[in-house]
Protein backbone atom coordinates (compact mmCIF):
# COMPACT_ATOMS: atom_id res chain seq x y z
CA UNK A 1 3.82 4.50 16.32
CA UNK A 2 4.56 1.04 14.25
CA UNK A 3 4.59 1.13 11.19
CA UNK A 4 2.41 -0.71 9.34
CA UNK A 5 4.26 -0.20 5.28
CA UNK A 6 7.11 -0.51 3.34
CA UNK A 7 8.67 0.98 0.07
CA UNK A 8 9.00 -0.78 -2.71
CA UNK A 9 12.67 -0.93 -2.17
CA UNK A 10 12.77 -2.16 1.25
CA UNK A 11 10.78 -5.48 -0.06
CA UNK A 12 12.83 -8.60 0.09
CA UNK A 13 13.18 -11.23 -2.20
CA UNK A 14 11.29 -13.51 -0.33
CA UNK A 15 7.74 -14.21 -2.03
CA UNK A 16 4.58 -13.33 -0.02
CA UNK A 17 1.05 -13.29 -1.32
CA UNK A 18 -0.54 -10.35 -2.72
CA UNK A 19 -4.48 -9.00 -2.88
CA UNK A 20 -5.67 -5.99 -5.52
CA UNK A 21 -7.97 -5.54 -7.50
CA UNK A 22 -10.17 -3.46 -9.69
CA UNK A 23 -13.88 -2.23 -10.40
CA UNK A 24 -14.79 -2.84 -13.72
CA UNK A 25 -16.36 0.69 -14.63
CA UNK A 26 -14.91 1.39 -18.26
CA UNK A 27 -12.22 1.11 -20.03
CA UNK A 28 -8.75 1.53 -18.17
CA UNK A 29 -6.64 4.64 -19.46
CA UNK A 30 -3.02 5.51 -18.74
CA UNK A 31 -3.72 7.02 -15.20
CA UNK A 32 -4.82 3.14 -14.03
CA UNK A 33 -1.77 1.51 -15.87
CA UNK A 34 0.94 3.55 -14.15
CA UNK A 35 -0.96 3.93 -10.85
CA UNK A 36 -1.27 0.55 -10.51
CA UNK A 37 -1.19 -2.31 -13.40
CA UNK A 38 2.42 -1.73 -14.60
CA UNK A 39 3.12 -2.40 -11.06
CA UNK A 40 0.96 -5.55 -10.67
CA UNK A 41 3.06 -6.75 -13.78
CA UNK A 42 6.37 -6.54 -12.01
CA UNK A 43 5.04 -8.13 -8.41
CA UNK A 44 3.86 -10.96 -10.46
CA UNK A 45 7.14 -12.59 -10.68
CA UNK A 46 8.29 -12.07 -6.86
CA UNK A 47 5.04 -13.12 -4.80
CA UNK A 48 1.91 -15.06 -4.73
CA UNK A 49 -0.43 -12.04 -6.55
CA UNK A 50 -4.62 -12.48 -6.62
CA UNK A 51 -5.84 -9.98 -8.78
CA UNK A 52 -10.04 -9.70 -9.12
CA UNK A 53 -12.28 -8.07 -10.74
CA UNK A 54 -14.18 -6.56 -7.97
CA UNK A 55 -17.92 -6.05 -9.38
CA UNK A 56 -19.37 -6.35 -6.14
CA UNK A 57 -17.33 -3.36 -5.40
CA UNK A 58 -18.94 -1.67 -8.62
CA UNK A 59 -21.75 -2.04 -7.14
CA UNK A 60 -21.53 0.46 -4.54
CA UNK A 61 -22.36 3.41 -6.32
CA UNK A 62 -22.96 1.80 -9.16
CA UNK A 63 -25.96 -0.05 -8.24
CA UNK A 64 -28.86 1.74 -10.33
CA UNK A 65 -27.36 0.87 -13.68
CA UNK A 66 -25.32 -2.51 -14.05
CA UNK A 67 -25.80 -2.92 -17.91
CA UNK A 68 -22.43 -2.62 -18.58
CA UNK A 69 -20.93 -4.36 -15.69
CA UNK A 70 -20.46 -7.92 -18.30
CA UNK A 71 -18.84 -6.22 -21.11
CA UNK A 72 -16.89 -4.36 -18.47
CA UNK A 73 -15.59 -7.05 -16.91
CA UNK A 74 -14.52 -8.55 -20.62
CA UNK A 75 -12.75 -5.21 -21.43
CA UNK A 76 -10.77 -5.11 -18.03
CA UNK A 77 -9.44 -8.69 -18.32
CA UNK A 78 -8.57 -8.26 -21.93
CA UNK A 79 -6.65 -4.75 -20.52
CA UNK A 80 -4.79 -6.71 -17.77
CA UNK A 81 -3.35 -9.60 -20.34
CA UNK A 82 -2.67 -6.81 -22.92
CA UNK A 83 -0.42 -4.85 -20.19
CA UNK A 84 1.60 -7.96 -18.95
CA UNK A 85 -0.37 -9.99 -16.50
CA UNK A 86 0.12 -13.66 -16.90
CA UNK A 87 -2.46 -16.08 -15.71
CA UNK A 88 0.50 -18.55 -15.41
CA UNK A 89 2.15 -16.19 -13.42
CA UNK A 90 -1.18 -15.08 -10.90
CA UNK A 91 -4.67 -15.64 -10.19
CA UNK A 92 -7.49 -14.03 -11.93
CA UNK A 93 -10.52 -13.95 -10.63
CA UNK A 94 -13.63 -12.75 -10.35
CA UNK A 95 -14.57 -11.75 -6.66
CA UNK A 96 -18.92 -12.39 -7.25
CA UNK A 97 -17.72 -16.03 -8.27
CA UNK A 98 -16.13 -16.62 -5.08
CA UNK A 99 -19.28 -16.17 -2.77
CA UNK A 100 -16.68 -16.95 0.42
CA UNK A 101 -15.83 -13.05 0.33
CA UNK A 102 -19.59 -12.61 0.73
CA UNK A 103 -19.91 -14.77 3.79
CA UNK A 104 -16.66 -13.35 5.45
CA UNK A 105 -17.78 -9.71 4.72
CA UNK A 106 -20.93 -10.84 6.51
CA UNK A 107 -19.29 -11.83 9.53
CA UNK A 108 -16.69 -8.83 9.81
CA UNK A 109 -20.13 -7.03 9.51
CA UNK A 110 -20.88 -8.37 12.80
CA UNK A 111 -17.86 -7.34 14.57
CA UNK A 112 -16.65 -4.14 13.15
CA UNK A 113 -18.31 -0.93 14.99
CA UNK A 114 -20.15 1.39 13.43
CA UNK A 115 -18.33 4.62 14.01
CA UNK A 116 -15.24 2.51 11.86
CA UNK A 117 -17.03 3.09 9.29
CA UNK A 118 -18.46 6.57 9.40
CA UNK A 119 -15.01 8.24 9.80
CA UNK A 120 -13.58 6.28 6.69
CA UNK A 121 -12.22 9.12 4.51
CA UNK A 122 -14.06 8.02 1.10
CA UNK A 123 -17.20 7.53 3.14
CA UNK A 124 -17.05 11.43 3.62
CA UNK A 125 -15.93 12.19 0.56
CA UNK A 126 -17.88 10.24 -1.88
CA UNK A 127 -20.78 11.33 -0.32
CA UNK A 128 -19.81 15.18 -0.96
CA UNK A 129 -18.41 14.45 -4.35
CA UNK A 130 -21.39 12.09 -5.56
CA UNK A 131 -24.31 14.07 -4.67
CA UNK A 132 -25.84 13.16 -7.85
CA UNK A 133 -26.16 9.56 -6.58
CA UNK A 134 -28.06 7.47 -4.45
CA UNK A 135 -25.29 6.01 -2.22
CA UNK A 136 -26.50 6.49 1.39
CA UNK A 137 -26.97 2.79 1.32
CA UNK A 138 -25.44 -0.33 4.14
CA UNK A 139 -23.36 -1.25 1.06
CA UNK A 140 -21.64 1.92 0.05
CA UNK A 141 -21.17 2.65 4.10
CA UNK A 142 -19.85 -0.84 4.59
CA UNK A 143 -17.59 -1.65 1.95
CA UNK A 144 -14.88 -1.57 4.16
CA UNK A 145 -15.63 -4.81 5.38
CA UNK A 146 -15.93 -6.01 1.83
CA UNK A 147 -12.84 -4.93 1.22
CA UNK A 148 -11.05 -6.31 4.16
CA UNK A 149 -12.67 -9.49 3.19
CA UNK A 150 -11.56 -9.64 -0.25
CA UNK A 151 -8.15 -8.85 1.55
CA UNK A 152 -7.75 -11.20 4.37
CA UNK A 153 -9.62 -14.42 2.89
CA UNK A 154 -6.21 -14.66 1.30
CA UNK A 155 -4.09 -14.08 4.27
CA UNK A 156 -2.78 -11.48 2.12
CA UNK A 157 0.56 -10.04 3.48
CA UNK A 158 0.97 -7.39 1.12
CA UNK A 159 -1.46 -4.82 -0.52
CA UNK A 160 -0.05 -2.01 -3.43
CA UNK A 161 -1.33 1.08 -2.63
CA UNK A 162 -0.77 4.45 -3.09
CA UNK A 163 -0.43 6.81 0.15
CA UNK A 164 -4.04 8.30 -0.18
CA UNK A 165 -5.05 4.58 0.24
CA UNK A 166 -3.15 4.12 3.52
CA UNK A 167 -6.57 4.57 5.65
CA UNK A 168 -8.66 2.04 4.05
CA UNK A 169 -5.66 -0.39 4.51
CA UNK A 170 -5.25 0.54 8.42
CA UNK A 171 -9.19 -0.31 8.78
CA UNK A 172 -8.41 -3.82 7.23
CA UNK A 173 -5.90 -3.94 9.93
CA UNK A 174 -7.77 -3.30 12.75
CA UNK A 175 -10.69 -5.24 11.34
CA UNK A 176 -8.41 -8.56 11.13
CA UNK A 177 -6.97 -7.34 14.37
CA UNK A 178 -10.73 -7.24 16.40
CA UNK A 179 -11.20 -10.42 15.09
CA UNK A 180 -7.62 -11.73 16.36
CA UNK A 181 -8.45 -10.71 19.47
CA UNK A 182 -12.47 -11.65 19.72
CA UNK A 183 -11.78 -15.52 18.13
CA UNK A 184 -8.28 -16.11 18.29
CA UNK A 185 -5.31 -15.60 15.30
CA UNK A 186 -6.22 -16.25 12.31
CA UNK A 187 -5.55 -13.05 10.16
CA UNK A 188 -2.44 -11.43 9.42
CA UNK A 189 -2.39 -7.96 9.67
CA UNK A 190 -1.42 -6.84 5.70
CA UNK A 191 0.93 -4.21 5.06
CA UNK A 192 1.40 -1.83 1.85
CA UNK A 193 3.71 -1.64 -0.37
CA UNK A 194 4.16 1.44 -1.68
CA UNK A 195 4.81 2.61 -5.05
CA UNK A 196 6.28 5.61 -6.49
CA UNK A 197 3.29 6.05 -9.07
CA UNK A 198 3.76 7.61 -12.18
CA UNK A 199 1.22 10.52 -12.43
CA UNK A 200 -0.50 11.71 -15.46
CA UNK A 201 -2.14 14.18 -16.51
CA UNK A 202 -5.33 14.15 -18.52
CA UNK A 203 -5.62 15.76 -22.09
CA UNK A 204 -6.63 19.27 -20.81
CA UNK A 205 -4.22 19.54 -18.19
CA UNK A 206 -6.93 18.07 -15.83
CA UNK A 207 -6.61 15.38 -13.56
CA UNK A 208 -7.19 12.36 -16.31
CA UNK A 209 -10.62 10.70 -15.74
CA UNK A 210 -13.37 9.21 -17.48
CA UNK A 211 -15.50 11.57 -16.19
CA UNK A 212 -13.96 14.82 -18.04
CA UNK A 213 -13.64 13.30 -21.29
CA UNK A 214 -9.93 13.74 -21.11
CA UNK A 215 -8.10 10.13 -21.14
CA UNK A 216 -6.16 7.87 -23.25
CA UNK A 217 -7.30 4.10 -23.27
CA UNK A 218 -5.33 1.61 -22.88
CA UNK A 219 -7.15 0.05 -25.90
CA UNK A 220 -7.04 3.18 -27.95
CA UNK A 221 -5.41 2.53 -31.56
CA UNK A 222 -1.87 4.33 -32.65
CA UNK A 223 -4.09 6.83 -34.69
CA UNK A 224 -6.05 7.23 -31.98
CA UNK A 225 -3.30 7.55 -29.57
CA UNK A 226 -2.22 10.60 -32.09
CA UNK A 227 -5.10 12.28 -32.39
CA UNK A 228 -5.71 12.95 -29.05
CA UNK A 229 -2.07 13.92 -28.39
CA UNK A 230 -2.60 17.03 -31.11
CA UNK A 231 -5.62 18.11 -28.99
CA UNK A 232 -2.91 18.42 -25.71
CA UNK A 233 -3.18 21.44 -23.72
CA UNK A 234 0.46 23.61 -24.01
CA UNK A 235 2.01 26.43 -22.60
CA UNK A 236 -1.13 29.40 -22.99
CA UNK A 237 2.04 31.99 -23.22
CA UNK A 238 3.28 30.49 -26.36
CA UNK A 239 2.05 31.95 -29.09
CA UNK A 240 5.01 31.54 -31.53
CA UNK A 241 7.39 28.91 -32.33
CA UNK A 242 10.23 30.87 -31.25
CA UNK A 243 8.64 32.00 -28.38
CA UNK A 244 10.27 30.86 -25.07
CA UNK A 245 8.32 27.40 -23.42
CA UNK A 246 7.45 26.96 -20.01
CA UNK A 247 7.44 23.42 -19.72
CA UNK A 248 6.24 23.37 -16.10
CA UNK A 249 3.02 24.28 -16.95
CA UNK A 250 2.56 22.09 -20.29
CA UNK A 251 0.67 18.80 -20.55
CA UNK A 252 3.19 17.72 -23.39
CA UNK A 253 6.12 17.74 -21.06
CA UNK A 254 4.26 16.11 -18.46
CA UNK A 255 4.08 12.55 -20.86
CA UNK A 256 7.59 12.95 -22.54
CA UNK A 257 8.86 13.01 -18.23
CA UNK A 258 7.05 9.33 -18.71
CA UNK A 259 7.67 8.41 -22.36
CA UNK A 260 10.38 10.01 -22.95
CA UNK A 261 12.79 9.90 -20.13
CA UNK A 262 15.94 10.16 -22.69
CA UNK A 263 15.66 13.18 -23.72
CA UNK A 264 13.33 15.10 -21.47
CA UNK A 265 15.98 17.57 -20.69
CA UNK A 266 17.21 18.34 -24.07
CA UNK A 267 12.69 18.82 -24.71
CA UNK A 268 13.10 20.92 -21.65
CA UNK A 269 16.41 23.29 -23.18
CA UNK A 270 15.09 23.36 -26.44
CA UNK A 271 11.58 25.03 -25.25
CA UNK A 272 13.49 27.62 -22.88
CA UNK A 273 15.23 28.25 -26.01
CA UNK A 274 12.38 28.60 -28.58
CA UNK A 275 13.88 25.84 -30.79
CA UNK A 276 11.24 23.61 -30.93
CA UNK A 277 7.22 24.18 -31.60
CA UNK A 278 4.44 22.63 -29.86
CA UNK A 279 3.30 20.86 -33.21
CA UNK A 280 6.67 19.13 -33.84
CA UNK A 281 6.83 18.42 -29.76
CA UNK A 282 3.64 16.84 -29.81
CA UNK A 283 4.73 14.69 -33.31
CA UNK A 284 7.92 13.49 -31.22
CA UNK A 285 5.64 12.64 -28.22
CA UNK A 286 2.79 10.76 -30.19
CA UNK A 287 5.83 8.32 -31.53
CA UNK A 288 7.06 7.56 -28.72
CA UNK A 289 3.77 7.00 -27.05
CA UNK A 290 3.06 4.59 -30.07
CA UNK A 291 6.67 3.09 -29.91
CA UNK A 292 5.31 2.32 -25.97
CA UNK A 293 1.96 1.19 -26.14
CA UNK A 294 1.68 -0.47 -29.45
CA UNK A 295 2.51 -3.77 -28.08
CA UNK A 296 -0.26 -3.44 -25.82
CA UNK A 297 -2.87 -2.57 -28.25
CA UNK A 298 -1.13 -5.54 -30.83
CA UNK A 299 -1.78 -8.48 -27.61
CA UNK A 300 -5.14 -6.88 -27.02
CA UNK A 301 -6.44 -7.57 -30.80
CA UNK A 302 -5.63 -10.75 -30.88
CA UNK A 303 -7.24 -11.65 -27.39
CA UNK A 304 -10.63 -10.25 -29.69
CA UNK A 305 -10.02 -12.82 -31.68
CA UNK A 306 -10.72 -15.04 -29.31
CA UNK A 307 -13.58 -14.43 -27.25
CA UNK A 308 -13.75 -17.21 -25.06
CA UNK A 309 -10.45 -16.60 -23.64
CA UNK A 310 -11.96 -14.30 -21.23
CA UNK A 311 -13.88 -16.82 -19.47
CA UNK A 312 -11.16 -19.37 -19.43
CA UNK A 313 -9.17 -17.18 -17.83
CA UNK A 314 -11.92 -16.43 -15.09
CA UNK A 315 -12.47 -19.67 -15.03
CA UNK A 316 -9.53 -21.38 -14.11
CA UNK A 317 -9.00 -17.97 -11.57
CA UNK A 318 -12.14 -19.11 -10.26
CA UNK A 319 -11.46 -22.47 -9.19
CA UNK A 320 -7.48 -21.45 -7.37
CA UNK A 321 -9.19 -18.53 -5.36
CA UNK A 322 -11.85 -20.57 -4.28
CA UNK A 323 -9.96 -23.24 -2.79
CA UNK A 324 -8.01 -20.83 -0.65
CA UNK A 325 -11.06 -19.13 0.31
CA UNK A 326 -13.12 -22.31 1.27
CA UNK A 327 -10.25 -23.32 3.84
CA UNK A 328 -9.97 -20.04 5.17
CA UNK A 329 -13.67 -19.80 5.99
CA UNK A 330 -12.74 -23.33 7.25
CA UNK A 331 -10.98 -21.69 9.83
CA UNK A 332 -13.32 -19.13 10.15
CA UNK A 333 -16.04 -20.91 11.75
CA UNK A 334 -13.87 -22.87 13.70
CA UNK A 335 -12.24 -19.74 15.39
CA UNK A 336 -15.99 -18.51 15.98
CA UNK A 337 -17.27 -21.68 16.72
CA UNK A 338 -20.06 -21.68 14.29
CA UNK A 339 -18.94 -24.78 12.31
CA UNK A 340 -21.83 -26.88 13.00
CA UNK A 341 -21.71 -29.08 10.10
């Protein structure tokens, strides 16, 4: 079987061009940052990166409210800059404002069978997991060929994913592949780079979502960033301080493995050992989450201060996407012969 990724360590130096993006559905916590934009920050400076805002994407299940969708896409821009990305660096876009993704999602519509779709893996899932939604709709079932779009209209070599994403990727593959073979080549067939994530819990020991009340924002305040580090679930054994720790099965230990790399194995001794207490662990932990993020937080106030700088940013995004997308639906129609005018 080929194989169609590569680690992050096999990539060579060589630049290559690079398509992710994200729905803007709330404010990005820690979980989003090390699964994926702390990445995006490093790739910036070794390939040709597109990042979007994908509110067409939002849409999917999304679809019966979109009154936050605007400020949404404000807050997620404002997180990107704050954590690193440089609009000098990449393009910044927003993927409603190039309406060539539309067109070429229409077309892969045309040629991508239906039974693609219904065995997607998030099709199924979603569907169980949502049931409180609306979302047997063409555009939830079909977003694969939205998202092959926003993919391929780039050429896109190279797509960051984690492993669970590996599916959606293949059916990008053999969506640029039918079309290789129906029209002639004019899609490369984009591999993933994968990334050893780092994986977070949430505040209770859950996974950390929006949806359980249990994250950390990327634009939450040092106090704030404190306070909901004393709430942390610990070891449920430990009642006091001297009482031996089992740091396997504490949400404390779980962020000083991240934030703390130093001295996560003296943390680890010292709770074995009863020498530290969960109060004074969490103090150490909620300064050196501070120490970490407070730059972020610093760059992301004075971006408020400037509210246009949003829809510069878009803006001049805009424009750069756009022209590679026009000349790729250039070729498009040519390959399918419907360039009439």
């Amino acid at each position: 079987m080929t194989r169609f990724f590569i680690r992050e360590s096999e990539v060579l130096v060589k630049k290559g061009t690079i398509l992710s993006g994200m729905r803007p559905t709330g404010a990005l916590h820690l979980g989003n940052y090390f699964g994926a934009l702390e990445n995006w920050v490093k790739l910036q400076n070794d390939y040709d990166c597109y990042f979007f805002v994908a509110d067409w994407h939002a849409l999917t299940t999304g679809y019966e409210d979109t009154s936050q969708i605007k400020n949404n896409i404000n807050d997620l821009v404002i997180d990107w800059i704050s954590a690193g990305l440089d609009p000098e660096k990449c393009v910044i876009f927003l993927q409603s404002s190039v309406k060539e993704h539309a067109e070429l999602h229409l077309l892969f519509s045309m040629t991508t069978p239906l039974s693609w779709l219904l065995r997607c893996p998030t099709y199924k899932d979603q569907l169980s997991q949502l049931k409180d939604k609306n979302i047997t709709t063409y555009g939830f079932l079909g977003y694969p060929c939205l998202q092959a779009a926003d993919i391929l209209i780039y050429k896109a070599g190279f797509v960051p994913v984690g492993e669970d994403q590996l599916p959606h990727l293949e059916l990008t593959r053999e969506i640029a592949r039918r079309f290789n073979y129906l029209f002639g080549d004019v899609f490369p067939e984009p591999q993933a780079i994968l990334t050893k994530a780092k994986v977070l819990p949430g505040t209770d020991g859950r996974k950390m979502s929006k949806s359980y009340g249990n994250t950390i924002a990327l634009s939450d305040s040092p106090d704030e960033i404190r306070k909901k580090v004393s709430t942390m679930i610990t070891d449920p054994a430990r009642i006091r301080k001297d009482d031996p720790g089992h740091p396997e099965v504490c949400t404390v230990f779980s962020f000083h493995k991240v934030f703390n790399e130093n001295e996560v194995t003296e943390i680890e001794e010292q709770c074995r050992g009863g020498k530290i207490g969960c109060v004074q662990c969490k103090k150490n932990l909620a300064n050196k989450m501070v120490e970490h993020l407070e730059p972020i937080y610093e760059r992301r106030q004075k971006l408020l201060e400037n509210p246009g700088v949003v829809k510069e940013i878009l803006a001049n995004g805009n424009e750069k996407a756009g022209k590679v997308a026009q000349k790729t639906l250039e070729e498009v129609r040519k390959a399918m012969k419907i360039d009439f005018i």
